[in-house]
Protein backbone atom coordinates (compact mmCIF):
# COMPACT_ATOMS: atom_id res chain seq x y z
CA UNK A 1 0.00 0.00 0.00
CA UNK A 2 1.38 3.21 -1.11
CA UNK A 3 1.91 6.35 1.72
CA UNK A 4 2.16 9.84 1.08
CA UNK A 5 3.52 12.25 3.12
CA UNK A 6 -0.07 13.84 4.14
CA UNK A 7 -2.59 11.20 4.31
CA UNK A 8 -5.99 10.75 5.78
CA UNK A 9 -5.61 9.36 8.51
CA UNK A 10 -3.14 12.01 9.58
CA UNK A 11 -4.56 15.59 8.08
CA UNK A 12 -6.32 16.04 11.56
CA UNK A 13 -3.05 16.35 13.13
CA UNK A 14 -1.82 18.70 10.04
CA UNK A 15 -4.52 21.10 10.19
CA UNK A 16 -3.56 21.83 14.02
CA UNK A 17 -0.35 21.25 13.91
CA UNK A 18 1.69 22.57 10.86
CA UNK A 19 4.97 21.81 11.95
CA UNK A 20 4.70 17.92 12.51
CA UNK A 21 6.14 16.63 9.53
CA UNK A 22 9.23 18.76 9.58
CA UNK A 23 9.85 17.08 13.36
CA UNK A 24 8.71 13.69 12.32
CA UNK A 25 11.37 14.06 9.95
CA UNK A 26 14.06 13.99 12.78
CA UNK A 27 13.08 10.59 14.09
CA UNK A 28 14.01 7.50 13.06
CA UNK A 29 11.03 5.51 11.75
CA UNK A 30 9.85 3.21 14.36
CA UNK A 31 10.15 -0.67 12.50
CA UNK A 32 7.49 -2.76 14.53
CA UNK A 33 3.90 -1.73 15.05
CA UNK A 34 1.65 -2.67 18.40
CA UNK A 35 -0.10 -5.61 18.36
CA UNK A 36 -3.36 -2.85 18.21
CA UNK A 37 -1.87 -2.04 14.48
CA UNK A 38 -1.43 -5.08 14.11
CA UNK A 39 -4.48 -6.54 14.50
CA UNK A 40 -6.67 -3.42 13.07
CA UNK A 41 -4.37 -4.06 10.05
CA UNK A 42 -4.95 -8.01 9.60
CA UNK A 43 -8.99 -7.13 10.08
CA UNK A 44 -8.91 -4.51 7.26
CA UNK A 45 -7.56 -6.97 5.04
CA UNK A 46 -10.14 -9.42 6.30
CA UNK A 47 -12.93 -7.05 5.16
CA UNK A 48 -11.54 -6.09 1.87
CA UNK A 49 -11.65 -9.78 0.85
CA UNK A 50 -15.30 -10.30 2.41
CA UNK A 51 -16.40 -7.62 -0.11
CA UNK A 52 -14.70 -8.93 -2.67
CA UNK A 53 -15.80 -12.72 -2.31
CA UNK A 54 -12.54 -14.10 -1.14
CA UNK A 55 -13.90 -15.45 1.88
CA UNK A 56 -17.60 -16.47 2.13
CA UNK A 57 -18.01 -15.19 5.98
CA UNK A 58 -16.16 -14.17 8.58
CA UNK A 59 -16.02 -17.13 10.04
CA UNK A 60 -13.84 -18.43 7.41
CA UNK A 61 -11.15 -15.90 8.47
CA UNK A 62 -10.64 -17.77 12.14
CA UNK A 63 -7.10 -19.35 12.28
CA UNK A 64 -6.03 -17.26 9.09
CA UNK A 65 -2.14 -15.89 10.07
CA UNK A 66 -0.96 -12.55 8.78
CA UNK A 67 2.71 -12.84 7.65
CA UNK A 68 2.46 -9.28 6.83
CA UNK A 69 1.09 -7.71 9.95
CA UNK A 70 2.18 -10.91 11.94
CA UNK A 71 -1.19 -11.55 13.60
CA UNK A 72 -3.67 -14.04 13.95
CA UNK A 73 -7.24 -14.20 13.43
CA UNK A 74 -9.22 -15.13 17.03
CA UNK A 75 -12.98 -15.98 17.38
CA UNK A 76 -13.27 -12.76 19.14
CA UNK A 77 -11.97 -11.25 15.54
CA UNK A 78 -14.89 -13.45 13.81
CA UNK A 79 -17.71 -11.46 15.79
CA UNK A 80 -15.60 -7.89 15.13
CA UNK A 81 -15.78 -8.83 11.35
CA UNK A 82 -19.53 -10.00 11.74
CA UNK A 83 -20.77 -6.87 13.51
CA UNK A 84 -18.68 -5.10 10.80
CA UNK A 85 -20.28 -6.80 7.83
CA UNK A 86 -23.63 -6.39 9.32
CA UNK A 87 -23.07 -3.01 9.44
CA UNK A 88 -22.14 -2.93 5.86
CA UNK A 89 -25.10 -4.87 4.86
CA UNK A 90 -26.82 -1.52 6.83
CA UNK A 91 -25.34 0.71 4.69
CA UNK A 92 -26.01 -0.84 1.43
CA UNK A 93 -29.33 -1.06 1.70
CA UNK A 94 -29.67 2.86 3.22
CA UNK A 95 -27.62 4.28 0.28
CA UNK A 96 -29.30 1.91 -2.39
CA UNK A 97 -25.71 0.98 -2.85
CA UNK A 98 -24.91 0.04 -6.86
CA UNK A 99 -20.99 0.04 -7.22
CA UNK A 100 -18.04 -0.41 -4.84
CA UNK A 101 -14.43 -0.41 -5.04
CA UNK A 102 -11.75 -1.62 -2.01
CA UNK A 103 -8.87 -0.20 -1.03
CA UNK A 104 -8.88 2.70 -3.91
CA UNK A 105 -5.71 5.12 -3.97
CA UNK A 106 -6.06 8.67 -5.36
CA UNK A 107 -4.22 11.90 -4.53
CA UNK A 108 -5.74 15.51 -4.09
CA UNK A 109 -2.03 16.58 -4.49
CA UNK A 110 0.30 14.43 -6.70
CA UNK A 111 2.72 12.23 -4.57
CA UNK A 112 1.97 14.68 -1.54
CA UNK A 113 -1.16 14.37 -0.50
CA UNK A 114 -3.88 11.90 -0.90
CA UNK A 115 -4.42 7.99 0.80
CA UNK A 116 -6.54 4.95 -0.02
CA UNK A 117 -10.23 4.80 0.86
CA UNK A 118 -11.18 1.38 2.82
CA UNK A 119 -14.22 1.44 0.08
CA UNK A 120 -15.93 3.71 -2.28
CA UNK A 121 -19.42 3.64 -3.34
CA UNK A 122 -21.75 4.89 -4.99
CA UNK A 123 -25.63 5.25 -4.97
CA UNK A 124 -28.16 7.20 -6.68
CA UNK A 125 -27.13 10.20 -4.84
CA UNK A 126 -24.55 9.74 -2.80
CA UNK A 127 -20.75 9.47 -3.08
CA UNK A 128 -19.29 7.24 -0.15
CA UNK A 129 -16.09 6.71 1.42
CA UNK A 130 -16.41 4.07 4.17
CA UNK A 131 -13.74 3.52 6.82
CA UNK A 132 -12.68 0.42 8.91
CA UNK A 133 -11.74 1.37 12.33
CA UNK A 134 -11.63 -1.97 15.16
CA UNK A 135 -10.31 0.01 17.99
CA UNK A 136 -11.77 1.12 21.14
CA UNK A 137 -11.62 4.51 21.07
CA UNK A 138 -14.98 5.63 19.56
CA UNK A 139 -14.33 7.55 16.23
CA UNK A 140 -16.29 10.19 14.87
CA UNK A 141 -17.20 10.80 11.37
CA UNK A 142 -18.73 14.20 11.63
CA UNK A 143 -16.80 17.40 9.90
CA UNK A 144 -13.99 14.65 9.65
CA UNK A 145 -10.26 15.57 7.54
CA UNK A 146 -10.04 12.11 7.11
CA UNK A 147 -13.08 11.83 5.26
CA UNK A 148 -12.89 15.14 3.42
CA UNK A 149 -9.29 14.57 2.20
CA UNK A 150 -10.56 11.06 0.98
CA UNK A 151 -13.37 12.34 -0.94
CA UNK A 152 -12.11 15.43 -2.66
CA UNK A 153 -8.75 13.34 -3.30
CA UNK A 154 -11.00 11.22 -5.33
CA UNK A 155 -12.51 14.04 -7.31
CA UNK A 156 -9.94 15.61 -7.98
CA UNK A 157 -7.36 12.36 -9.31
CA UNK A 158 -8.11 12.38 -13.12
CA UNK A 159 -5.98 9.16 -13.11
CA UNK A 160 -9.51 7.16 -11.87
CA UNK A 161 -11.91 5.58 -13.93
CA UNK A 162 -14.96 6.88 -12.19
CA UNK A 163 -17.23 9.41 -14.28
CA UNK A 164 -17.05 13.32 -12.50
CA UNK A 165 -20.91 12.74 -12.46
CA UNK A 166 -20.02 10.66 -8.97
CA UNK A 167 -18.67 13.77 -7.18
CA UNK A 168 -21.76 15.92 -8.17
CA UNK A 169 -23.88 13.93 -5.48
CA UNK A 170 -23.52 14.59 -1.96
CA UNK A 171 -20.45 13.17 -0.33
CA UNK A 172 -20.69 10.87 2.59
CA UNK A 173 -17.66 9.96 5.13
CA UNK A 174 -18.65 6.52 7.01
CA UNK A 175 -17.23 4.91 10.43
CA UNK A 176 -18.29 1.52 11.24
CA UNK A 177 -16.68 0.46 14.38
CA UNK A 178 -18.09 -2.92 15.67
CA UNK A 179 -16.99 -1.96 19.06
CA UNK A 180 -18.90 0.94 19.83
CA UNK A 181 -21.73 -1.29 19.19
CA UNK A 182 -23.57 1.28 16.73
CA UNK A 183 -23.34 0.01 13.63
CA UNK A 184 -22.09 2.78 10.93
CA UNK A 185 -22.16 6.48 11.55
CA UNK A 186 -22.26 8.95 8.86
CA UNK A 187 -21.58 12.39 7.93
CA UNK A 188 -22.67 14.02 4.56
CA UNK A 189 -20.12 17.38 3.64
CA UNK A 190 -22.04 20.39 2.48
CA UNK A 191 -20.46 21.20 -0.97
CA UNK A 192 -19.42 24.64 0.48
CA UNK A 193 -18.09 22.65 3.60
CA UNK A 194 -16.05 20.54 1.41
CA UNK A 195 -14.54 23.67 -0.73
CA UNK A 196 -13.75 25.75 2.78
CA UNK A 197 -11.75 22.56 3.82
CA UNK A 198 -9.96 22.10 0.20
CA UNK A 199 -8.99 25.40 0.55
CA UNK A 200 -7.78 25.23 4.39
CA UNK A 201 -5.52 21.95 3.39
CA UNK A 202 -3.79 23.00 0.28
CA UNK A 203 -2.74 26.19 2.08
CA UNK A 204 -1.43 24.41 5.32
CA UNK A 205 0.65 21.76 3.30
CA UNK A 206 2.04 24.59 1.54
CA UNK A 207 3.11 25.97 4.70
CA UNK A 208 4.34 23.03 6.16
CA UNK A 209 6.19 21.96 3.04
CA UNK A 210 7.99 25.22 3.85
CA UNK A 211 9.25 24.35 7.05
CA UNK A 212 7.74 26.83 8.56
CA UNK A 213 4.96 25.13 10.11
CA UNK A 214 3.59 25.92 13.36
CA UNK A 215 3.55 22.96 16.20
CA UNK A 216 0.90 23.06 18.88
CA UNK A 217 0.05 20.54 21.28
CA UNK A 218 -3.98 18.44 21.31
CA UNK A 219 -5.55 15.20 21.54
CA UNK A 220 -3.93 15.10 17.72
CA UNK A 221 -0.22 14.80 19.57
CA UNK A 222 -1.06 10.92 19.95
CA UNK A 223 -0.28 9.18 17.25
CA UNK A 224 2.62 11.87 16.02
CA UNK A 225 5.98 10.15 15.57
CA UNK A 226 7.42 13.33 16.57
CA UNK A 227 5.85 13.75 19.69
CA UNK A 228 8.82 12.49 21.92
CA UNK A 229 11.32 14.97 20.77
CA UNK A 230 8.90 17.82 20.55
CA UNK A 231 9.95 21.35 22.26
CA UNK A 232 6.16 22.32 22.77
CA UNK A 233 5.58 18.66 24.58
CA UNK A 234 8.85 19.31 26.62
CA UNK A 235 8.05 22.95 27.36
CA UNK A 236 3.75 21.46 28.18
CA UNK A 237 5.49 19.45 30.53
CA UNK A 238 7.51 21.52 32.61
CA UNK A 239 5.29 23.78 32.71
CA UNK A 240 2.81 21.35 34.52
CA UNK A 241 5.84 20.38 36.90
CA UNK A 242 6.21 24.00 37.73
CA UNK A 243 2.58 24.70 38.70
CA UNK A 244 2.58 27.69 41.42
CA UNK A 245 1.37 26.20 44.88
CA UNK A 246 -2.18 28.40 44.09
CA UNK A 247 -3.43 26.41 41.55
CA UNK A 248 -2.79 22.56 42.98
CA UNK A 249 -6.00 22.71 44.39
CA UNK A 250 -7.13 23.30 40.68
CA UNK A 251 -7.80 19.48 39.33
CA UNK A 252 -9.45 20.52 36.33
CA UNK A 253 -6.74 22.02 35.24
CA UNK A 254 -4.32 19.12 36.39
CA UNK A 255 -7.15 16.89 34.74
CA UNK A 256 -6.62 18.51 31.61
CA UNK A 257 -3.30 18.37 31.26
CA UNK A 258 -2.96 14.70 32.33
CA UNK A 259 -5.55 13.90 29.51
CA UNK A 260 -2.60 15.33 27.29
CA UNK A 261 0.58 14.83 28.63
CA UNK A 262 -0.14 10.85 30.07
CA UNK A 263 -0.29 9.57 25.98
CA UNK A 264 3.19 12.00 25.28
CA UNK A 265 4.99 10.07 28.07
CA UNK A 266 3.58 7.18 26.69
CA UNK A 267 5.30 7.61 23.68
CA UNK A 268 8.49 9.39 24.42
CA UNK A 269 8.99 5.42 26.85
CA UNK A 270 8.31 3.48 23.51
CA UNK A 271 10.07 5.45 21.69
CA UNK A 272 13.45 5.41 24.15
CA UNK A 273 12.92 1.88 24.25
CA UNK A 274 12.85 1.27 20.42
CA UNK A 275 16.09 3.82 19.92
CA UNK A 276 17.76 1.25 22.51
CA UNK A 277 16.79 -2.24 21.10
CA UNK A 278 18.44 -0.58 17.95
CA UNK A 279 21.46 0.11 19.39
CA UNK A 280 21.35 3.82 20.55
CA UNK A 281 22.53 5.30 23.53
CA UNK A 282 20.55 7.59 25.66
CA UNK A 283 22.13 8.88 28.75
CA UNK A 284 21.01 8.00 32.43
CA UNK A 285 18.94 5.00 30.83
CA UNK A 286 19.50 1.34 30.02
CA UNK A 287 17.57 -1.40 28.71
CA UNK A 288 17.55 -4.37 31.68
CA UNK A 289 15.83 -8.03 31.23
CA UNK A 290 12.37 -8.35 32.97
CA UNK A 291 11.06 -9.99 35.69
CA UNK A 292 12.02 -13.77 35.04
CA UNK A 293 9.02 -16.46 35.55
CA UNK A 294 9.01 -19.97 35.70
CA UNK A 295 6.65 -21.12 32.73
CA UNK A 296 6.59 -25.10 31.03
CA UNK A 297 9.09 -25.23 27.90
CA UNK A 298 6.19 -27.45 26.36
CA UNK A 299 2.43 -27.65 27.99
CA UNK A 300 1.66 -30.12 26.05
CA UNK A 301 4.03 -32.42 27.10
CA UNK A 302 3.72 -31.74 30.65
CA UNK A 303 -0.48 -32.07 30.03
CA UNK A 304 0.40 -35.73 28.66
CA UNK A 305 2.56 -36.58 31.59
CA UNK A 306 0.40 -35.01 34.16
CA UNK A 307 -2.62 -37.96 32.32
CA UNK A 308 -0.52 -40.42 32.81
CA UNK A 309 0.23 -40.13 36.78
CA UNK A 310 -2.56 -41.72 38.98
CA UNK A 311 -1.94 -39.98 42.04
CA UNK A 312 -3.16 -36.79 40.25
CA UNK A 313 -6.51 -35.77 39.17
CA UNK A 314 -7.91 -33.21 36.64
CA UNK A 315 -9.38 -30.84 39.60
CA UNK A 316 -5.29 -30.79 40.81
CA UNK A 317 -3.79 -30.02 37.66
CA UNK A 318 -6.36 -28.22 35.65
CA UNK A 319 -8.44 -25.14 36.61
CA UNK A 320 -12.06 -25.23 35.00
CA UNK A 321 -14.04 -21.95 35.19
CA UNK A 322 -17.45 -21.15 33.27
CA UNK A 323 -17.06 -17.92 30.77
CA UNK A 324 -18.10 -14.70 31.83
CA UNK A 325 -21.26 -13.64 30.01
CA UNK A 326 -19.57 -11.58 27.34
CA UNK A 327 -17.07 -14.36 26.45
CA UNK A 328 -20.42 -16.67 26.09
CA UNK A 329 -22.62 -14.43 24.42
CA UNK A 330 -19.78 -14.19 21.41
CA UNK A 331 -19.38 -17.75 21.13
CA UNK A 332 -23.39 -18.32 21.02
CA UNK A 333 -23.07 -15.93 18.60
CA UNK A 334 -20.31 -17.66 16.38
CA UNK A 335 -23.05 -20.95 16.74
CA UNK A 336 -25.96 -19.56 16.11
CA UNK A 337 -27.42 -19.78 19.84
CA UNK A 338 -29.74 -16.98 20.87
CA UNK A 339 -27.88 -15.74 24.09
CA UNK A 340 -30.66 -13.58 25.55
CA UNK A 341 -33.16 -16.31 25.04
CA UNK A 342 -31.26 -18.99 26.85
CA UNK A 343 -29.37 -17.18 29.66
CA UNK A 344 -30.58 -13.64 29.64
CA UNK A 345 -32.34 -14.47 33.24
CA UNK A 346 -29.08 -15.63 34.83
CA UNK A 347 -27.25 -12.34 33.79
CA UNK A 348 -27.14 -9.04 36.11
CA UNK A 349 -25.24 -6.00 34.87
CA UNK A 350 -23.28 -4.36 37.39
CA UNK A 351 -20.54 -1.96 37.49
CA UNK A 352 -17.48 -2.22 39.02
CA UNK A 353 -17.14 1.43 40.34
CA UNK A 354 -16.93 4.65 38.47
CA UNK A 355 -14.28 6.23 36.35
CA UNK A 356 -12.54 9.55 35.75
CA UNK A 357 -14.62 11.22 31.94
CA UNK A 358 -14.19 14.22 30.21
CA UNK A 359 -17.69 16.40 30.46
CA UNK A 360 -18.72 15.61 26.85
CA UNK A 361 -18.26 11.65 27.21
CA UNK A 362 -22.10 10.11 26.44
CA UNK A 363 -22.22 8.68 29.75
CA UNK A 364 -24.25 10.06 32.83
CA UNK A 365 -22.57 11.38 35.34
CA UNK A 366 -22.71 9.36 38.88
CA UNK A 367 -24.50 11.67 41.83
CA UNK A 368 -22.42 11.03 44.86
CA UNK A 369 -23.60 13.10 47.87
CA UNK A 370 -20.36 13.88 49.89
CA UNK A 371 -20.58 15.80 53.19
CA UNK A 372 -18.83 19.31 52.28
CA UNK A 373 -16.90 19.53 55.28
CA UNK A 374 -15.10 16.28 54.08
CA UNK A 375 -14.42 17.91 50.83
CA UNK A 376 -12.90 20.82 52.00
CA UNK A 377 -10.66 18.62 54.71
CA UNK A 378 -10.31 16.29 51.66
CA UNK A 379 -8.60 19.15 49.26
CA UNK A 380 -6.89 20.59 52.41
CA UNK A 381 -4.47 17.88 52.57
CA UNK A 382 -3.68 18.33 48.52
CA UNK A 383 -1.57 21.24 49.93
């Protein structure tokens, strides 16, 4: 798959940062990905060949090894790509879906800017770009640069074989996410939308092909490869280490910067780490073995021996446990068993305790009536 330098799935972090490139530049490209990657990598290519008839359902991609992204399919995987072709199936009929292409590369700017779309397709009056995404963190499709630097890459590549008539009909950006649970969610540009944000990234790749670009920190620091070595990180960080004693007491503002400088230090560890197993030297740190354990060379072996001694029973050797709920409902689902008609009155949802949220997160927030004496005494000792 070809990259450019401004793609997609990174003109988020271009728009609000300028200067990223020109300090991603500085850092050695990091050679493995997570086993995250990895895995939302393997399930993309499991989709593309579900649409194209290469497999005849999901299940047939269970067991099915990666050498590329070095991953194996699971069952859980099977019920991702299930959800995800269900959602699909959604979308098809919605649109009145006709024509579809996978994995379709065009550029907006030649060999600068541009990406492959997951799919494009086309109804009666709509222009689609749908995208894959099997992470956790739920994605959102609305006013997207992803989406928008898919879309008018595509109309403006004269390279592609689709008819310009395609591009006259409103453009749609699509997320479907199997585990957020809500099928696809879509976002149609307004053509005046679309032209504002045209306009917006040709002028801030010309300003970052300059060198001149501007860095400033956000939720879009993440994923940025320069992120460890970056002076406005370094500087965010200090600063929060050098807070005046009258604003500790001030946790949404310590809230808000942990939200932004946890991932950073995150990635400046990974990215020491990586420098080291390659052979560079950073001062003041070393790479050490872990935490030996003791673990069987071959459980298989030991499983046959363990049979074969009578003084030892299955119960001493063996630990049986029934599934949780979630772990049975997917593998019901995988057979065809209707979970909520056969154990829906044994199950009680619970939670485990509450959780730190931004304000905006879709979840209600937990009334807890606290004495305010205790809160004040509580806060006083933060001093």
């Amino acid at each position: 798959m070809k990259h450019l330098k401004y793609g997609g799935s990174t003109m988020h972090r271009t728009i609000n940062c300028s200067g990223w490139q020109a300090l991603a530049e500085q850092v050695a490209p990091v050679t493995k990905s997570s086993p995250a990657a990895a895995r939302g990598s393997a399930l993309h290519d499991c989709m593309e060949a579900l649409l194209n008839d290469v497999y005849g359902a999901p299940a047939d991609c269970e067991g099915e090894y990666s050498e590329e992204h070095d991953y194996t399919v699971t069952a859980d995987d099977v019920i991702a790509l299930t959800d995800a072709l269900g959602a699909w199936d959604a979308l098809v009929e919605q649109y009145n879906l006709k024509e579809y292409d996978t994995e379709i590369f065009s550029q907006l700017i030649p060999n600068v800017v541009g990406g492959s779309a997951d799919v494009v397709a086309f109804g009666p009056e709509h222009t689609l770009v749908v995208d894959w995404k099997f992470g956790h963190n739920p994605v959102d499709p609305t006013a997207s640069w992803q989406g928008a630097t898919y879309l008018l890459s595509l109309s403006e590549d004269d390279d592609l074989k689709y008819d310009d008539a395609h591009f006259d009909k409103q453009m749609v950006f699509v997320i479907i996410q199997p585990t957020t649970g809500e099928g696809y969610k879509d976002y149609a540009y307004a053509t005046e939308e679309l032209d504002e944000m045209y306009a917006t990234i040709i002028k801030t790749v010309e300003v970052s092909e300059t060198g001149a670009g501007v860095r400033q920190p956000g939720d879009h620091c993440q994923f940025c490869p320069g992120a460890p070595i970056c002076d406005v990180k370094i500087v965010q960080a200090k600063a929060a280490l050098d807070l005046p004693a009258d604003v500790t007491l001030d946790l949404e503002t310590a809230l808000a910067l942990t939200a932004q400088l946890e991932p950073w230090v995150t990635q400046v560890k990974t990215f020491a780490h990586e420098m080291l197993e390659q052979g560079a030297t950073v001062p003041g740190w070393k790479l050490v073995e872990k935490r030996a354990t003791r673990k069987w060379a071959d459980e298989a072996e030991v499983t046959t021996k363990l049979k074969g001694m009578r003084r030892l029973k299955l119960e001493d050797y063996s630990n049986i446990v029934t599934k949780t709920a979630p772990q049975l409902e997917k593998v019901c689902k995988a057979k065809d068993i209707d979970f909520n008609k056969e154990f829906a009155s044994f199950v009680v949802k619970k939670s485990s305790g509450t959780t730190l949220a931004p304000e905006d997160d879709k979840r209600p927030a937990v009334s807890l009536e606290r004495n305010a004496a205790d809160t004040v005494a509580t806060l006083g000792k933060l001093k």
